[in-house]
C-alpha atoms as a PDB file:
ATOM      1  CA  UNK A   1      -7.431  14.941 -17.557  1.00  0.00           C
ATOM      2  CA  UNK A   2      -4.901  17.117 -19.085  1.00  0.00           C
ATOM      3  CA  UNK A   3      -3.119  16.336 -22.337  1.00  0.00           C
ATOM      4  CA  UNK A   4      -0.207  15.736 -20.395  1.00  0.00           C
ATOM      5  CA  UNK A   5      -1.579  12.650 -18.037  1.00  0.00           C
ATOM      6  CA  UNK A   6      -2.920  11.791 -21.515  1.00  0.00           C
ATOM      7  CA  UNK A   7      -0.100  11.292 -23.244  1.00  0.00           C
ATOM      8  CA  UNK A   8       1.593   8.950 -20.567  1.00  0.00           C
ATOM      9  CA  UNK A   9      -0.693   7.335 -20.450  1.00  0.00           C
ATOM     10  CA  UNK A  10      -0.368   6.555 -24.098  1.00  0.00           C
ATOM     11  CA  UNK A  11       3.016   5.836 -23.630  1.00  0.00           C
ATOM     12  CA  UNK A  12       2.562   3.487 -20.931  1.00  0.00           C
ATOM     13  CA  UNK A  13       0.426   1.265 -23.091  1.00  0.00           C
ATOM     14  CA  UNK A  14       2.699   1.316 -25.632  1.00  0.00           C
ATOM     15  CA  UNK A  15       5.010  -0.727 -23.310  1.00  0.00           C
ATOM     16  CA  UNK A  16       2.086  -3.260 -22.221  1.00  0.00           C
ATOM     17  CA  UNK A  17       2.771  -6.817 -22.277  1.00  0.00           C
ATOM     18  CA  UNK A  18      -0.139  -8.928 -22.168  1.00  0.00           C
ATOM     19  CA  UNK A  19       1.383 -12.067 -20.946  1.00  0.00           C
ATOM     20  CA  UNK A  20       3.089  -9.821 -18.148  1.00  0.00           C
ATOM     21  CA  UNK A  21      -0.094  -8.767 -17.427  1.00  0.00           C
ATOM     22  CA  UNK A  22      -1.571 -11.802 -17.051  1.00  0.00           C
ATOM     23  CA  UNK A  23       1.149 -13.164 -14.498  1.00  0.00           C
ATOM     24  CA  UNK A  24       0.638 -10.052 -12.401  1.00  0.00           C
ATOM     25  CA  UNK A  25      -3.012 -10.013 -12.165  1.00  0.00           C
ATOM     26  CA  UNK A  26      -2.673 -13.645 -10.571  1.00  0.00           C
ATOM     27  CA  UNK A  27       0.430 -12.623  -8.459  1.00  0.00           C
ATOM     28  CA  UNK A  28      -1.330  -9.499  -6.932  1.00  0.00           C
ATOM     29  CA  UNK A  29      -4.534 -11.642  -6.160  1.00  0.00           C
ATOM     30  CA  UNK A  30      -7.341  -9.865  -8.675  1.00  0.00           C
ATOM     31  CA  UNK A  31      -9.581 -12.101  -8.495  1.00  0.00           C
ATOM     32  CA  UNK A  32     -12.869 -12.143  -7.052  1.00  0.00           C
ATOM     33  CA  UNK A  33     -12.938 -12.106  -3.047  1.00  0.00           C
ATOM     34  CA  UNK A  34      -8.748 -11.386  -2.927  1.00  0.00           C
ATOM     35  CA  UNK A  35      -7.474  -8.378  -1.777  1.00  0.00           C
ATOM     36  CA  UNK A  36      -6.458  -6.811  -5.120  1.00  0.00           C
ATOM     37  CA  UNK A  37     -10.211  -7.763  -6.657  1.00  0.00           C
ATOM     38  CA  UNK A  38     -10.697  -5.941  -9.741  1.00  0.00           C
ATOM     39  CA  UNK A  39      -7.193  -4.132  -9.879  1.00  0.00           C
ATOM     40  CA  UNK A  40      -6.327  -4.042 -14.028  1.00  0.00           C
ATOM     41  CA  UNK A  41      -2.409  -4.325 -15.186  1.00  0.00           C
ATOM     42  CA  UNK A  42      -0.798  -3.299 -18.259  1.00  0.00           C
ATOM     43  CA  UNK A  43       1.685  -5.427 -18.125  1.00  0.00           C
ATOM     44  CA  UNK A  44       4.911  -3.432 -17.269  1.00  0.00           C
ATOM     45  CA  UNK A  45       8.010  -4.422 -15.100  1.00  0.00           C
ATOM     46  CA  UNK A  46       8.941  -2.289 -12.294  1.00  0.00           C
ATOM     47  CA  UNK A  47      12.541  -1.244 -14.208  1.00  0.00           C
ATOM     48  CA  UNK A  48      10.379  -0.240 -17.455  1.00  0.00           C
ATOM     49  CA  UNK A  49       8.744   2.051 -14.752  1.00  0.00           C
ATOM     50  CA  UNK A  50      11.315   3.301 -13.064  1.00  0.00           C
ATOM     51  CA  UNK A  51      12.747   4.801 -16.125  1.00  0.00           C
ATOM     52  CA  UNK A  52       9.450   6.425 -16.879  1.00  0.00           C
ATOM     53  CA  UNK A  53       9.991   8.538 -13.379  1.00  0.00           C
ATOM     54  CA  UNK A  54      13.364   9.566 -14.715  1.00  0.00           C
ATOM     55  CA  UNK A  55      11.340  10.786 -18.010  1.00  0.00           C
ATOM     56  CA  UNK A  56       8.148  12.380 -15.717  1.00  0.00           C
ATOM     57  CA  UNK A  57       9.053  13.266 -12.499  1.00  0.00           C
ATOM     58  CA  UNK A  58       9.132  16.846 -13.439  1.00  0.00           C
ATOM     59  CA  UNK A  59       5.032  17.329 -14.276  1.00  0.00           C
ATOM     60  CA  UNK A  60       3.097  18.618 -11.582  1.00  0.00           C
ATOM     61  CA  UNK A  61       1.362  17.779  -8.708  1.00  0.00           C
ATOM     62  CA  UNK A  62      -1.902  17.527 -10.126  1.00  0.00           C
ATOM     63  CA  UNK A  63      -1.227  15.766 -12.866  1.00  0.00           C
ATOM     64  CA  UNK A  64       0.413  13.301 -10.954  1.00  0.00           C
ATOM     65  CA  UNK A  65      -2.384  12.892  -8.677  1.00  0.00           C
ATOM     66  CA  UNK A  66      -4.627  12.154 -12.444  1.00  0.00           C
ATOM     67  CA  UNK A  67      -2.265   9.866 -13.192  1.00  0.00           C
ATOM     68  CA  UNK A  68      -3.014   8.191  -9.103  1.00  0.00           C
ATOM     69  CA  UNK A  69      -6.529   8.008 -10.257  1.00  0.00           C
ATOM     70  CA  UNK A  70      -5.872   5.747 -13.464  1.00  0.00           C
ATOM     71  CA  UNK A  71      -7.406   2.043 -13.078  1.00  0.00           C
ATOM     72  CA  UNK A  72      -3.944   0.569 -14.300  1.00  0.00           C
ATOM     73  CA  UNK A  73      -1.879  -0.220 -11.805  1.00  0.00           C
ATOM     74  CA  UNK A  74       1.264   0.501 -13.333  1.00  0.00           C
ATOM     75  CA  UNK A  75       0.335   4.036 -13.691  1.00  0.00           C
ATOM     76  CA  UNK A  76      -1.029   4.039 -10.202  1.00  0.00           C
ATOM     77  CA  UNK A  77       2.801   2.409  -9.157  1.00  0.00           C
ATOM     78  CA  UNK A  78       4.273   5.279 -11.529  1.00  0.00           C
ATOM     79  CA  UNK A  79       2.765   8.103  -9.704  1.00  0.00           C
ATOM     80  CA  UNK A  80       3.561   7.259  -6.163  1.00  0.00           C
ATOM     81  CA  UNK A  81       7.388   7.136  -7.494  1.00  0.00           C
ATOM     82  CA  UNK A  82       7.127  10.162  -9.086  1.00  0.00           C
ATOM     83  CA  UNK A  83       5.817  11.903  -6.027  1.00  0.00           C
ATOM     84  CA  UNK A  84       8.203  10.173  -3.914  1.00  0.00           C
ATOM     85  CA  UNK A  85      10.868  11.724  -6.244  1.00  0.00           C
ATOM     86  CA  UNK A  86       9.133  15.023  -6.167  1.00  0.00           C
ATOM     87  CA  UNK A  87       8.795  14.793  -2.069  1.00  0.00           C
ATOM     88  CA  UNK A  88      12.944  13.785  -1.966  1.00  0.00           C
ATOM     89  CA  UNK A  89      14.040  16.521  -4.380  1.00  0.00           C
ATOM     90  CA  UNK A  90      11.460  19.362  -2.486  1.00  0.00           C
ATOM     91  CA  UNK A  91      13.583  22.220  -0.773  1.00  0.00           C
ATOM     92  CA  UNK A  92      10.716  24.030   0.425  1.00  0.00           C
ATOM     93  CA  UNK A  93       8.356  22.987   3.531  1.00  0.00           C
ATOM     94  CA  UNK A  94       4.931  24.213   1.893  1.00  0.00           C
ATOM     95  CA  UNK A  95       6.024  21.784  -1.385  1.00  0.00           C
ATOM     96  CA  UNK A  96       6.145  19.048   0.844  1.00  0.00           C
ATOM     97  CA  UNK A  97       3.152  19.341   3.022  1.00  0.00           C
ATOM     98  CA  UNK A  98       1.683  19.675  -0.366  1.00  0.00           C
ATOM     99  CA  UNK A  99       2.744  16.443  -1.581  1.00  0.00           C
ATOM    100  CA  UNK A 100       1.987  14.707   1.935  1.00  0.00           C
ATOM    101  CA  UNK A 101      -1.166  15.750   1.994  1.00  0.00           C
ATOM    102  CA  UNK A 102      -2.185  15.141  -1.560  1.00  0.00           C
ATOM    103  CA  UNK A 103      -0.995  11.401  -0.501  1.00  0.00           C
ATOM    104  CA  UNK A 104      -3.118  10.584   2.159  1.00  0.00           C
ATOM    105  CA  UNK A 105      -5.909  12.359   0.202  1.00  0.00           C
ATOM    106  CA  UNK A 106      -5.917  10.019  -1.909  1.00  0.00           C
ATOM    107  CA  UNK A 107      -5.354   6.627  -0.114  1.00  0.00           C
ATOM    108  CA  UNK A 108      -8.156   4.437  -1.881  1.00  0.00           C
ATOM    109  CA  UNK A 109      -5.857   4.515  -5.489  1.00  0.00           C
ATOM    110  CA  UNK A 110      -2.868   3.130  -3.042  1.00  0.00           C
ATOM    111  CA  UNK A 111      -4.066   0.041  -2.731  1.00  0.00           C
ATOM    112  CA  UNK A 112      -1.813  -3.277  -2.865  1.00  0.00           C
ATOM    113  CA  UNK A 113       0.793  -3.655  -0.949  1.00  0.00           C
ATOM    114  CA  UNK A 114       3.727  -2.782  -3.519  1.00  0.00           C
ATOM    115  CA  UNK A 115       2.393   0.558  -3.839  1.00  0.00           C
ATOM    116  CA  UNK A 116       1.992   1.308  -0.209  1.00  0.00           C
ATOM    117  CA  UNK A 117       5.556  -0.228   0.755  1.00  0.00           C
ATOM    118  CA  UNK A 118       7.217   1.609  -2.252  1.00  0.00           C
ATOM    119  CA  UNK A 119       5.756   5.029  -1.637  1.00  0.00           C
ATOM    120  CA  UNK A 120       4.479   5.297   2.397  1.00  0.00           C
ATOM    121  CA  UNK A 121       7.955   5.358   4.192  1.00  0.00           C
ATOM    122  CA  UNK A 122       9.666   7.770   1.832  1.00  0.00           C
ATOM    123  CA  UNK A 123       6.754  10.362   2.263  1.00  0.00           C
ATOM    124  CA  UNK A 124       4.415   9.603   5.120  1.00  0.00           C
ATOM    125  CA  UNK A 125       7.100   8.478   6.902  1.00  0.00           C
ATOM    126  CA  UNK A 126       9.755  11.021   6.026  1.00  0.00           C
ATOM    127  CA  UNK A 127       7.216  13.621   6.570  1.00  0.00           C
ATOM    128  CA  UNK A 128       5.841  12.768  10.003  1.00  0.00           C
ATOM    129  CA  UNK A 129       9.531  11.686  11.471  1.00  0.00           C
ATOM    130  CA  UNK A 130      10.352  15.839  12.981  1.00  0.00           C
ATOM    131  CA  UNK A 131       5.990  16.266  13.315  1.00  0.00           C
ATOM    132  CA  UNK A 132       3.341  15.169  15.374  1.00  0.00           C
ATOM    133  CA  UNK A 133       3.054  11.121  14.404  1.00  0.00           C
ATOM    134  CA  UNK A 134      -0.504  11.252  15.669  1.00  0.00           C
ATOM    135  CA  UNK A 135      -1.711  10.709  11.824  1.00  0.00           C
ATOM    136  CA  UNK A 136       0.107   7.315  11.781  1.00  0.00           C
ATOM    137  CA  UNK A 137      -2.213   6.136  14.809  1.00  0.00           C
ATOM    138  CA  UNK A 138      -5.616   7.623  12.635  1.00  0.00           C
ATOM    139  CA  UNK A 139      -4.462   4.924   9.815  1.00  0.00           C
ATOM    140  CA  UNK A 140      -3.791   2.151  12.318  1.00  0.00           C
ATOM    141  CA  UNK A 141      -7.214   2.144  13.745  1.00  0.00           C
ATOM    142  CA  UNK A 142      -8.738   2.612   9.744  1.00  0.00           C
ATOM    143  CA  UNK A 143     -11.376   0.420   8.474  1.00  0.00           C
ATOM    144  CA  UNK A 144      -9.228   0.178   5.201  1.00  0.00           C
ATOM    145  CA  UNK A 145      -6.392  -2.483   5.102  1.00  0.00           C
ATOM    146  CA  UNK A 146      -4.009  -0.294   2.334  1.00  0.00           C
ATOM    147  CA  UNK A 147      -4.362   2.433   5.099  1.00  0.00           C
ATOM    148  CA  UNK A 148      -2.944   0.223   8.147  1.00  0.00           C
ATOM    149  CA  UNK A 149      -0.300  -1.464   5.718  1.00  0.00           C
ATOM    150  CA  UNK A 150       0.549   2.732   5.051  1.00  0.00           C
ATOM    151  CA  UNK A 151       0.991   3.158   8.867  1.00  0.00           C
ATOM    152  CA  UNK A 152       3.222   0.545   9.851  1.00  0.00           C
ATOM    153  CA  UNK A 153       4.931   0.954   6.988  1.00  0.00           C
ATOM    154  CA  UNK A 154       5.830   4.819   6.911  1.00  0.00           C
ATOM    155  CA  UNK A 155       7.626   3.437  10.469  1.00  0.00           C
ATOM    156  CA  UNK A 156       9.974   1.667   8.200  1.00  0.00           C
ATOM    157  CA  UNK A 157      11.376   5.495   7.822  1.00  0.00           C
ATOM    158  CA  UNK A 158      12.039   6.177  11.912  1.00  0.00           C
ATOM    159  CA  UNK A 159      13.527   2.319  12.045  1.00  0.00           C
ATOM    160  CA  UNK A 160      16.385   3.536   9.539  1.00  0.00           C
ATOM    161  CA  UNK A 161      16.968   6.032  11.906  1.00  0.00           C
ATOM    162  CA  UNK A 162      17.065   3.392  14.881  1.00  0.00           C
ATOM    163  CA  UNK A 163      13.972   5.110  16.150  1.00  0.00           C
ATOM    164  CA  UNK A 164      11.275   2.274  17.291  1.00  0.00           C
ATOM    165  CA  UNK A 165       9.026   3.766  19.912  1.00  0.00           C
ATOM    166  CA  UNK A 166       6.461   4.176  17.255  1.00  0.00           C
ATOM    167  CA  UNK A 167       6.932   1.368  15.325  1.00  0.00           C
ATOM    168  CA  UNK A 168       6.425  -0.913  18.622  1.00  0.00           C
ATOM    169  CA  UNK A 169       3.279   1.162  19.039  1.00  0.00           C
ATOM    170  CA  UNK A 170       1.985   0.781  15.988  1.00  0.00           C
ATOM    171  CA  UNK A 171       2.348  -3.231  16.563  1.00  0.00           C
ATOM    172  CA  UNK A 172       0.569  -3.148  19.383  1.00  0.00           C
ATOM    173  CA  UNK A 173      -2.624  -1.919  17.931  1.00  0.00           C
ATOM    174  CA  UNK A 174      -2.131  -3.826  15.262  1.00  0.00           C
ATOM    175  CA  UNK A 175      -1.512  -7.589  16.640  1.00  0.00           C
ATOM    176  CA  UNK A 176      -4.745  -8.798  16.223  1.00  0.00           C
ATOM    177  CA  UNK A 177      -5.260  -7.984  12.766  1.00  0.00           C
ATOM    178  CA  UNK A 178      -7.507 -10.213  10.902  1.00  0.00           C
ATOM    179  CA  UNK A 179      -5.465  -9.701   7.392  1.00  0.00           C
ATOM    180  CA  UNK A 180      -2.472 -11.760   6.581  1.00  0.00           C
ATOM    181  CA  UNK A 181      -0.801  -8.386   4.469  1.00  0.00           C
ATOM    182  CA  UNK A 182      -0.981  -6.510   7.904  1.00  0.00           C
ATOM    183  CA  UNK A 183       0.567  -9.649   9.904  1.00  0.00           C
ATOM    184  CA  UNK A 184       3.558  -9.466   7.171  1.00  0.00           C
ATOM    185  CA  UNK A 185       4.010  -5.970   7.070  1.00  0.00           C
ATOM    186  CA  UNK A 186       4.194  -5.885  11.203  1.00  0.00           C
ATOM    187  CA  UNK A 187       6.337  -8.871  11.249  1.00  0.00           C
ATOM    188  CA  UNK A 188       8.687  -7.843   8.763  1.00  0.00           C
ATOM    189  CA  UNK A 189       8.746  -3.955  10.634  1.00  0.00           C
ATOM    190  CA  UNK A 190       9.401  -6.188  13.822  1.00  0.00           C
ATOM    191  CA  UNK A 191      12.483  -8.162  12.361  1.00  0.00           C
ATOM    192  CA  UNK A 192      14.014  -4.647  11.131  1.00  0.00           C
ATOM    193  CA  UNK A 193      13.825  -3.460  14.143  1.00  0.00           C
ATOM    194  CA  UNK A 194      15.849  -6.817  15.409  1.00  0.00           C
ATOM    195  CA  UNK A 195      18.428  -5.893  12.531  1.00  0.00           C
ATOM    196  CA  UNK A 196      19.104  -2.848  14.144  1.00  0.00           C
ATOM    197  CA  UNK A 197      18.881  -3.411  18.002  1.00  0.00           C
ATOM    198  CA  UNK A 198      18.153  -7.045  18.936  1.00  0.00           C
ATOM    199  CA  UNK A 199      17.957  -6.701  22.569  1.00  0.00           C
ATOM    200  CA  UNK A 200      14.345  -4.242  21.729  1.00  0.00           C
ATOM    201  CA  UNK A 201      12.832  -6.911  19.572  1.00  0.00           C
ATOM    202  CA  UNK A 202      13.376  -9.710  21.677  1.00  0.00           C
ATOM    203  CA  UNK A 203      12.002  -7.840  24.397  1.00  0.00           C
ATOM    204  CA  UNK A 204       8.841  -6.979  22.412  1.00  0.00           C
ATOM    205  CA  UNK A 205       9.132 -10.532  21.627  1.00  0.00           C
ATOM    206  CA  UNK A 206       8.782 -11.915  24.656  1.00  0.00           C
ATOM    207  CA  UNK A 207       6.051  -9.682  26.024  1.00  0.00           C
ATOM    208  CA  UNK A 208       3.499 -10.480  22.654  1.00  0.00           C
ATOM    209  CA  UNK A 209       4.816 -13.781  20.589  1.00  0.00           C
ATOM    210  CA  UNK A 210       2.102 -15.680  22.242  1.00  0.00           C
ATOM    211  CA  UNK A 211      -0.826 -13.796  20.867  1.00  0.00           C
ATOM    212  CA  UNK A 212       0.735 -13.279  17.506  1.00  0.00           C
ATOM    213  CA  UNK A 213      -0.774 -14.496  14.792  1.00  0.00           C
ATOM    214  CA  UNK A 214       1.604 -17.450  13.405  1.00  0.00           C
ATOM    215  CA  UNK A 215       2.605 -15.548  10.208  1.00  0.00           C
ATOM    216  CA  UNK A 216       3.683 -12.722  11.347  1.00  0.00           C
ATOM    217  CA  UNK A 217       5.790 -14.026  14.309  1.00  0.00           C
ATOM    218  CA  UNK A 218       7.598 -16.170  11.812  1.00  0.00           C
ATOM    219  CA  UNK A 219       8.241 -13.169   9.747  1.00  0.00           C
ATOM    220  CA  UNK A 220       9.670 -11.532  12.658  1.00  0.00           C
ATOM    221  CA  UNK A 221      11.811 -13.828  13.973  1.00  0.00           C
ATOM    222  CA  UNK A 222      13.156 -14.769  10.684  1.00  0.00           C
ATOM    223  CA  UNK A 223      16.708 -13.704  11.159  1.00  0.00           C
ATOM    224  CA  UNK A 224      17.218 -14.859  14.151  1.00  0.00           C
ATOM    225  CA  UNK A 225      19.431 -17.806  15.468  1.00  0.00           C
ATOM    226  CA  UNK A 226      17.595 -21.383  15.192  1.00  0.00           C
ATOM    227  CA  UNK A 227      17.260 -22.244  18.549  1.00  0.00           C
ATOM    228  CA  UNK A 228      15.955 -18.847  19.322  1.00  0.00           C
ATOM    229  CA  UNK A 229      13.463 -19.184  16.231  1.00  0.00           C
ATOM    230  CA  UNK A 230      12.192 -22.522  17.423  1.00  0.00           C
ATOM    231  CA  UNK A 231      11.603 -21.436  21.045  1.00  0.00           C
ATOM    232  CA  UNK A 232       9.642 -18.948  20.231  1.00  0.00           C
ATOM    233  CA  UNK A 233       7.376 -21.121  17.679  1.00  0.00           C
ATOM    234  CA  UNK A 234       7.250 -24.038  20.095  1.00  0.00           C
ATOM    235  CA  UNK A 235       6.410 -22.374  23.586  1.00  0.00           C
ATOM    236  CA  UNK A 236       3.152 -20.299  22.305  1.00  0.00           C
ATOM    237  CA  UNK A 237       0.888 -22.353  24.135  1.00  0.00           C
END
C-alpha cells in the first residue's frame, strides 16, 4: 500500500464516529446471514466523504483501487467517488477504458447497494452507453447479487437519456430474482422509466406485473395514479 493510500486512510479514521458506526452497521444489514455480513464502518457521513473526493480525487488509479480494497466501507464508498470523478473529468478514451475496466475488475469490494448505485451508472453505464452493452447482460446472469444490482443499475445512465431498450431487457432476465435488493433496484429502474415515457412502462407493465415479485411491482408503480396502482396490485391473480 503506498504511503499515499496510507495516509487517507489515517485521515479517514480521524473522522470516525463510533456511534455513527454503530447505526450504519445495523442499517446496511452486517450481521450474520444479511447481505452486508461482515462489512466494517468507520463511522463517516456521506457529506464528510464527499469533501474528502474534493481533497483526493487527484491520486492515481492505483491507489484508488488500494483504497477499493480497504475493509471500511467508507473508504470503499470514497474510492468509487473518486473514480467516478476521475471517469467524468477524463478527456482521453484510453483513461477511461482504464478506469472502466479497473471497476469491474474489482466488483467483490463493491458490494452494498449504496456503493453500486452511487458509482455503476456514472461509469459502467456512461461507458457502455456509445459500446457494445453485451457486458451489462454478463452481470445480469452473475452468481453475485452486487454484480446484477451493477447491471440494472448502470441502465439508470441510458434512462436519463430516454433510452430503455436495455433497461427493459435487463428486467426481463432479472424478474425472477430471488433477492429483495435486485427486486428494488428493477422496480425502481422500471418507475424511471415511467417518469420519462409512461406509455413504455405501462406496457411492460401489463405484459409482466403478474409474475413480479410483490416488492418490486410496488416500487414500480409507485408514482403512478391510485386507481392505476391498485389495479395492478389487485388483478395479479
Amino acid at each position: 500500500m503506498s504511503t499515499q493510500t496510507k495516509q487517507i486512510l489515517k485521515n479517514l479514521r480521524e473522522l470516525s464516529d463510533s456511534n455513527i458506526a454503530a447505526h450504519s452497521q445495523r442499517f446496511f444489514k452486517t450481521g450474520k446471514g444479511e447481505y452486508g455480513e461482515g462489512d466494517r464502518f468507520l463511522g463517516i457521513r456521506v457529506p464528510a466523504i464527499r469533501k474528502c473526493v474534493k481533497e483526493y480525487h487527484a491520486i492515481c488509479l492505483e491507489d484508488t483501487i488500494e483504497l477499493l480494497k480497504s475493509p471500511f466501507h467508507e473508504a470503499r464508498l470514497l474510492a468509487l467517488l473518486i473514480l467516478v470523478a476521475k471517469y467524468s473529468s477524463a478527456k482521453e478514451s484510453p483513461e477511461k477504458d482504464a478506469i472502466y475496466r479497473s471497476y469491474l475488475n474489482h466488483t467483490k469490494f463493491i458490494n452494498n447497494w449504496d456503493l453500486v448505485d452511487s458509482s455503476a451508472p456514472q461509469i459502467v453505464g456512461a461507458h457502455l452507453f456509445s459500446r457494445d452493452r453485451k457486458p451489462l447482460y454478463r452481470l445480469a446472469r452473475s452468481k453475485i447479487l452486487w454484480e446484477r444490482r451493477i447491471s440494472i443499475l448502470s441502465t439508470f445512465y441510458f434512462i436519463r437519456r430516454e433510452n430503455f431498450t436495455d433497461t427493459l431487457a435487463i428486467v426481463e432476465l432479472l424478474l425472477h430474482d430471488r433477492e429483495d435488493l435486485i427486486h428494488k433496484a428493477v422496480g425502481w429502474m422500471l418507475r424511471e422509466v415511467g417518469n420519462r415515457d409512461r406509455e413504455v412502462e405501462e406496457g411492460f407493465l401489463d405484459r409482466y406485473y403478474k409474475e413480479m415479485p410483490r416488492t418490486m411491482l410496488r416500487y414500480a408503480i409507485e408514482k403512478l395514479p391510485e386507481t392505476e396502482r391498485l389495479a395492478y396490485l389487485h388483478n395479479r391473480t
